[in-house]
Protein backbone atom coordinates (compact mmCIF):
# COMPACT_ATOMS: atom_id res chain seq x y z
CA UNK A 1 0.00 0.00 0.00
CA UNK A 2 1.84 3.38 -1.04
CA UNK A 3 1.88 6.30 1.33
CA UNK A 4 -1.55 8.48 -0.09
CA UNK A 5 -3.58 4.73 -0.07
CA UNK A 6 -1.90 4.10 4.01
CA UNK A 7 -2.85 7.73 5.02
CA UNK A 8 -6.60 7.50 3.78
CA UNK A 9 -7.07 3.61 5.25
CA UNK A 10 -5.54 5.26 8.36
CA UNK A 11 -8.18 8.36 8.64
CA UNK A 12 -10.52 6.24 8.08
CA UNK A 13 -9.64 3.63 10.78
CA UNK A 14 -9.37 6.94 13.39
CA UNK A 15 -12.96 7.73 12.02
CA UNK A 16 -13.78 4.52 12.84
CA UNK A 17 -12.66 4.35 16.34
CA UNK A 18 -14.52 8.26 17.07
CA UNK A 19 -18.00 6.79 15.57
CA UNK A 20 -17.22 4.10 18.42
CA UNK A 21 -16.79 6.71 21.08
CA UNK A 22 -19.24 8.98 19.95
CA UNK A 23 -22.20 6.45 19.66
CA UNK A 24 -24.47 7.43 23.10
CA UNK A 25 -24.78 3.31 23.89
CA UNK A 26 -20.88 3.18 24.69
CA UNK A 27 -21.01 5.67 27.07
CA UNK A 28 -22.91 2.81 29.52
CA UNK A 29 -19.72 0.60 29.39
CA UNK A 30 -15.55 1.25 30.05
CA UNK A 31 -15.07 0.17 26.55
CA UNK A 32 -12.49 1.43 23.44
CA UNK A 33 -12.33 0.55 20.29
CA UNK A 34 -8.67 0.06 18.27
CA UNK A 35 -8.81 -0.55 14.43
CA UNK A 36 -5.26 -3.15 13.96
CA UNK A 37 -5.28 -3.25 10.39
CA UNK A 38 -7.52 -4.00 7.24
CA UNK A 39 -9.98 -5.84 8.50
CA UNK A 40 -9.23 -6.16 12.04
CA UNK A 41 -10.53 -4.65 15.00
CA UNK A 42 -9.93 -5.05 18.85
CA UNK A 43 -12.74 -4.07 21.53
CA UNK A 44 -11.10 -3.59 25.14
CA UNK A 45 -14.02 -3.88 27.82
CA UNK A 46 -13.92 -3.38 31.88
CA UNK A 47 -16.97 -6.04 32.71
CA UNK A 48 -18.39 -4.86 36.45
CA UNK A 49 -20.59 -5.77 38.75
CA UNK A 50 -22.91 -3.64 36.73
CA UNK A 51 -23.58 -5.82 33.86
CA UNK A 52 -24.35 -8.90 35.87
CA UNK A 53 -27.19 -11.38 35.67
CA UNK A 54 -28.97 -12.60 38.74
CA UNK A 55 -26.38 -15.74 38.78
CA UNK A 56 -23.38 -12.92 39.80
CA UNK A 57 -21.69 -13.46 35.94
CA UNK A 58 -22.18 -10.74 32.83
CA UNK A 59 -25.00 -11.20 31.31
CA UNK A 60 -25.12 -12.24 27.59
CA UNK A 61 -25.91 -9.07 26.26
CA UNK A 62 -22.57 -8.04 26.87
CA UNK A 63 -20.77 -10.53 24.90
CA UNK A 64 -23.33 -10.08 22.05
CA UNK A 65 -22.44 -6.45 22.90
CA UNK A 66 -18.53 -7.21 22.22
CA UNK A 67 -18.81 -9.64 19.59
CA UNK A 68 -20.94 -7.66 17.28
CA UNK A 69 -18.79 -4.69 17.90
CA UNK A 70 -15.43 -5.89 17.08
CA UNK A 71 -16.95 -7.83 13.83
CA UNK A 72 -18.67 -5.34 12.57
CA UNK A 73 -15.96 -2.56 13.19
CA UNK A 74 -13.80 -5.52 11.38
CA UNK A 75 -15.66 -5.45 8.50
CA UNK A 76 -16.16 -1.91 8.34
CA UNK A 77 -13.02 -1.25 7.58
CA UNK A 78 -13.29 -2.37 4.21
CA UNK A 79 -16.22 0.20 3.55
CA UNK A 80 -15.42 4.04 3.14
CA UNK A 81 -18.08 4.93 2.16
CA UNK A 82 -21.39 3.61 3.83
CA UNK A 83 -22.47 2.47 7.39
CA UNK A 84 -22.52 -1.41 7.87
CA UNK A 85 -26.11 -2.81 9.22
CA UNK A 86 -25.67 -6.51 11.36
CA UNK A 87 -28.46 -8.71 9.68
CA UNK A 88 -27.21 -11.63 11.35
CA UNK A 89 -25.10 -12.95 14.30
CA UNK A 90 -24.43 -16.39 15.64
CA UNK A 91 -22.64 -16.41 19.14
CA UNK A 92 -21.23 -19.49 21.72
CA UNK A 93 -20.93 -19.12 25.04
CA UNK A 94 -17.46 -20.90 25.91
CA UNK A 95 -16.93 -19.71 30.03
CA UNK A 96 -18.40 -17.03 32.40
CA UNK A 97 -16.65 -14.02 33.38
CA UNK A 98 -17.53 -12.38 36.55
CA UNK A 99 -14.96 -8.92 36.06
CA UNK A 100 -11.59 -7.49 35.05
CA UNK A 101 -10.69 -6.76 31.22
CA UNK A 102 -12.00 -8.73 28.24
CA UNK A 103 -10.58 -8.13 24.79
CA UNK A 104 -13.21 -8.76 21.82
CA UNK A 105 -10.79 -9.56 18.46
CA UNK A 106 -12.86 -8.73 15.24
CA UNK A 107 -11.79 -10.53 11.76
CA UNK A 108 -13.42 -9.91 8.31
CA UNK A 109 -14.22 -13.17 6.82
CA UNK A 110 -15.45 -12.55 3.44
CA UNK A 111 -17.23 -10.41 1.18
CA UNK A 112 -16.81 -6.96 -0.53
CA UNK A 113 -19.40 -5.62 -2.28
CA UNK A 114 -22.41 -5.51 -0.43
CA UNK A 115 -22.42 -7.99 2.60
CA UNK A 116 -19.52 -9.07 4.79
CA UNK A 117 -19.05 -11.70 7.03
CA UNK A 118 -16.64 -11.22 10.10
CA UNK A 119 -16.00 -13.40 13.12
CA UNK A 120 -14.76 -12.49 16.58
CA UNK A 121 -13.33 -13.89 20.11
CA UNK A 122 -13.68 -12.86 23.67
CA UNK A 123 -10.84 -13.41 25.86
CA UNK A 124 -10.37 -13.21 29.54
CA UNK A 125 -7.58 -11.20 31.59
CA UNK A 126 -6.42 -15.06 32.09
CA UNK A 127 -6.14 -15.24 28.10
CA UNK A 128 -9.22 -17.52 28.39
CA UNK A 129 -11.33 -17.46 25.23
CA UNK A 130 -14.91 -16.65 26.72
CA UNK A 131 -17.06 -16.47 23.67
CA UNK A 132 -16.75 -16.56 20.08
CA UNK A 133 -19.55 -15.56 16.92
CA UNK A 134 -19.99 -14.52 13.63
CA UNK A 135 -21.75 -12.31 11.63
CA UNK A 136 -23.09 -11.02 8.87
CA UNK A 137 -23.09 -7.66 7.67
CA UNK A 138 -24.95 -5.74 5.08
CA UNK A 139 -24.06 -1.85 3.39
CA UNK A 140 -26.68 0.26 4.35
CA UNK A 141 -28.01 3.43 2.73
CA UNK A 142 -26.17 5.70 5.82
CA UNK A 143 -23.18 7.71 4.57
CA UNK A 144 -21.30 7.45 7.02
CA UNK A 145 -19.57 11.12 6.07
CA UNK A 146 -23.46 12.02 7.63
CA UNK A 147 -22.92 10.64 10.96
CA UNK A 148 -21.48 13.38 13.42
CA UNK A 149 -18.87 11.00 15.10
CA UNK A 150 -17.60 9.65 11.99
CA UNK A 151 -14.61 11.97 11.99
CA UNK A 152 -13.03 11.14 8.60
């Protein structure tokens, strides 16, 4: 990738990462987003007491929560252009987590036109994989030059 091609991927990865900070649901969780690479993303996520279930574990939610994210922030980074849409995700449970740090690793699978397919994996402070999933991801008709946190 020349120099002009590495500088525009790059802006667009920051612009990524400032939609992520900027959208009001992230504001309920210690979360960041880091773009790696072409098709790579990494979610870093404090889990507290706050997002437990009545068993004294985090509730699914949150790993949907961090799965979806670092997949679809995966395959986003493909698109320039347009805001990616989930249409479908598939997610196993592997091991409860009760707090500390979890790190949600986003990969794009396939596709480049119009749908994408990206997979992801939770793991523990331990280095324990807690959850994997995949999903599927479709180009919707959002610019995202429109959305105010999209900072590209």
């Amino acid at each position: 990738m020349d120099g002009a091609a590495s500088s525009g991927a790059e802006r667009h990865w920051r612009a990524l990462e400032s939609l992520y900070a900027s959208a009001p649901v992230n504001s309920k969780f210690e979360s960041s987003l880091e773009v790696t690479g072409e098709g790579t993303a990494r979610i870093t996520f404090e889990v507290t007491e706050a997002s437990y279930h009545a068993a004294g574990a985090a509730h699914g939610t949150i790993y949907f929560k961090m799965l979806d994210d670092a997949a679809f922030y995966a395959a986003n980074t493909l698109v320039t252009d347009r805001f990616l849409l989930t249409t479908s995700f598939n997610l196993h449970f592997t091991k409860p987590v009760r707090e500390g740090k979890v790190v949600a690793e986003g990969r794009w699978v396939s596709g480049k036109r119009r749908v994408f397919v990206a997979e992801s994996r939770l793991v523990d402070a331990e280095g324990d994989e807690i959850g994997r999933g995949t999903g599927t991801f479709m180009k919707s008709r959002i610019p995202l030059s429109s959305l105010a946190g999209y900072t590209g």
